[in-house]
Structure formats: structure tokens, C-alpha cells
Protein backbone atom coordinates (compact mmCIF):
# COMPACT_ATOMS: atom_id res chain seq x y z
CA UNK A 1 144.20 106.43 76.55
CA UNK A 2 140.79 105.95 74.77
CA UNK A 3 139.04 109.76 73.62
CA UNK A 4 136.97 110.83 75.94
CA UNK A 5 133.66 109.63 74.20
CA UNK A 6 135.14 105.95 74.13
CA UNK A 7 136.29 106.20 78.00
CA UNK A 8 132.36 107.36 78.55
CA UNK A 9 130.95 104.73 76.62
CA UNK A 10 133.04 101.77 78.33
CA UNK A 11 132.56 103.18 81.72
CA UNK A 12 128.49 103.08 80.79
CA UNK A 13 129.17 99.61 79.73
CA UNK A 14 130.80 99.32 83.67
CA UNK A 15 127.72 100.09 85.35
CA UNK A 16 127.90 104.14 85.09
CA UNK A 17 124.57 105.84 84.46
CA UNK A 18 124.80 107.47 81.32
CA UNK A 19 123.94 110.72 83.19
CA UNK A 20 127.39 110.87 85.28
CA UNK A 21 129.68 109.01 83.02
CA UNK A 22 131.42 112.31 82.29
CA UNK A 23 131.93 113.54 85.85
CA UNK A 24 132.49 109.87 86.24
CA UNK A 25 135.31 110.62 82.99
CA UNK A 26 136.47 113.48 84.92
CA UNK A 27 137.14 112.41 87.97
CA UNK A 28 138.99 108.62 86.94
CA UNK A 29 141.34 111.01 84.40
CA UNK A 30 142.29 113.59 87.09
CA UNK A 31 142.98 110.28 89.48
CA UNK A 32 145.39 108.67 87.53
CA UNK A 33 147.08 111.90 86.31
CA UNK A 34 147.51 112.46 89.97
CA UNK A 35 148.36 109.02 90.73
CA UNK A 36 151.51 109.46 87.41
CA UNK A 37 149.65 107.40 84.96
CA UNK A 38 150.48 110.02 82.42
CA UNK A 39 153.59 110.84 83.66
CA UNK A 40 154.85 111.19 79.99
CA UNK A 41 151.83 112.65 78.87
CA UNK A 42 148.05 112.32 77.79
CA UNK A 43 148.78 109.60 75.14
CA UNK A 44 151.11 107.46 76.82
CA UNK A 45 149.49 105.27 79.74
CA UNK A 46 152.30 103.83 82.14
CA UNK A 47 152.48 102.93 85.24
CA UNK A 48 153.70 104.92 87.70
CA UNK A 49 157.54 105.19 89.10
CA UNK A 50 157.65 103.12 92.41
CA UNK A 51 159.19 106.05 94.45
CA UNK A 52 155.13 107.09 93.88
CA UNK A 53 154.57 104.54 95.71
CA UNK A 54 153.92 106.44 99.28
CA UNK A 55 152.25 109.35 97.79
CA UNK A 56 149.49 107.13 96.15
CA UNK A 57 148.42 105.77 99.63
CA UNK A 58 147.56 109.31 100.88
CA UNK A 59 144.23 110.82 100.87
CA UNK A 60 144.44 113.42 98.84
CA UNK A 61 141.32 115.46 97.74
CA UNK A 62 140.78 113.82 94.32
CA UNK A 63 140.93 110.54 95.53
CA UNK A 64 138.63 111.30 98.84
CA UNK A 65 136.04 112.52 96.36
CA UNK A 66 136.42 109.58 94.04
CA UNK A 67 136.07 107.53 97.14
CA UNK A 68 132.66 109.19 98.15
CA UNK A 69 131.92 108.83 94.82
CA UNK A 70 131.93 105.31 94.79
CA UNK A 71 130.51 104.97 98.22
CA UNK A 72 127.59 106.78 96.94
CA UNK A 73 127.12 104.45 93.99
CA UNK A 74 127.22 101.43 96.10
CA UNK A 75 124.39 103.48 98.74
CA UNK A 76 122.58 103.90 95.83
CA UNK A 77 122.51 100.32 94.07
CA UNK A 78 121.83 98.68 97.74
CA UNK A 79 118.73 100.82 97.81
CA UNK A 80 117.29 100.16 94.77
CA UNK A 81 117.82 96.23 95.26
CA UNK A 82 115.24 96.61 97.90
């Protein structure tokens, strides 16, 4: 995993404003530690184990707030294409 200022800097590159790419940061790291992306810690990235598999389809509350997260961003990019 990239340090946090290079995460930042390629999610601004994504499309994040530059003043929520560290809630933006935030948010994406605390999903895929709860998804078990760093189920063998911070430095290692791997994919989770597939008996994760049924726990990653459930709503849980970081992954409902990422989801209004996004929804918001999309609200927000429809309305200034107007």
C-alpha cells in the first residue's frame, strides 16, 4: 500500500476533489481493512480468503457510508453538468 500522501494524490488524479481526498483516504483504507485486504497487515495488500466471501456482500456501516459517499459524488457531478 502506497503512504497516505501518494494514495491522496492518485485518488485526486481519479476524480477526488482535493478537498475530500483524505476522508476520501479514510474511508477506501477502513473498506478494504474491513473487507481483509490487509489481512497480514498494513504493508502487505492481498486479497482476501474466499470464506470472506459472504461477509463482503453485507451492508455493513463502512461500506453503507462509502456507498452514500459515492452516490453523493455522482449527485454532485450530474448537477454541475447542467
Amino acid at each position: 500500500m502506497p503512504p497516505a500522501a501518494g494514495l491522496e494524490t492518485a485518488m485526486v488524479a481519479l476524480g477526488v476533489t482535493p478537498k475530500q481526498k483524505d476522508t476520501a483516504r479514510q474511508v477506501f483504507q477502513r473498506s478494504a481493512t474491513e473487507a481483509g485486504f490487509f489481512a497480514y497487515g498494513l504493508a502487505v495488500w492481498c486479497f482476501p480468503h474466499s470464506s470472506l466471501a459472504p461477509q463482503l456482500n453485507q451492508r455493513t456501516p463502512t461500506t453503507r457510508k462509502m456507498a452514500e459517499w459515492i452516490t453523493h459524488r455522482k449527485k454532485e457531478r450530474q448537477r454541475w453538468r447542467r
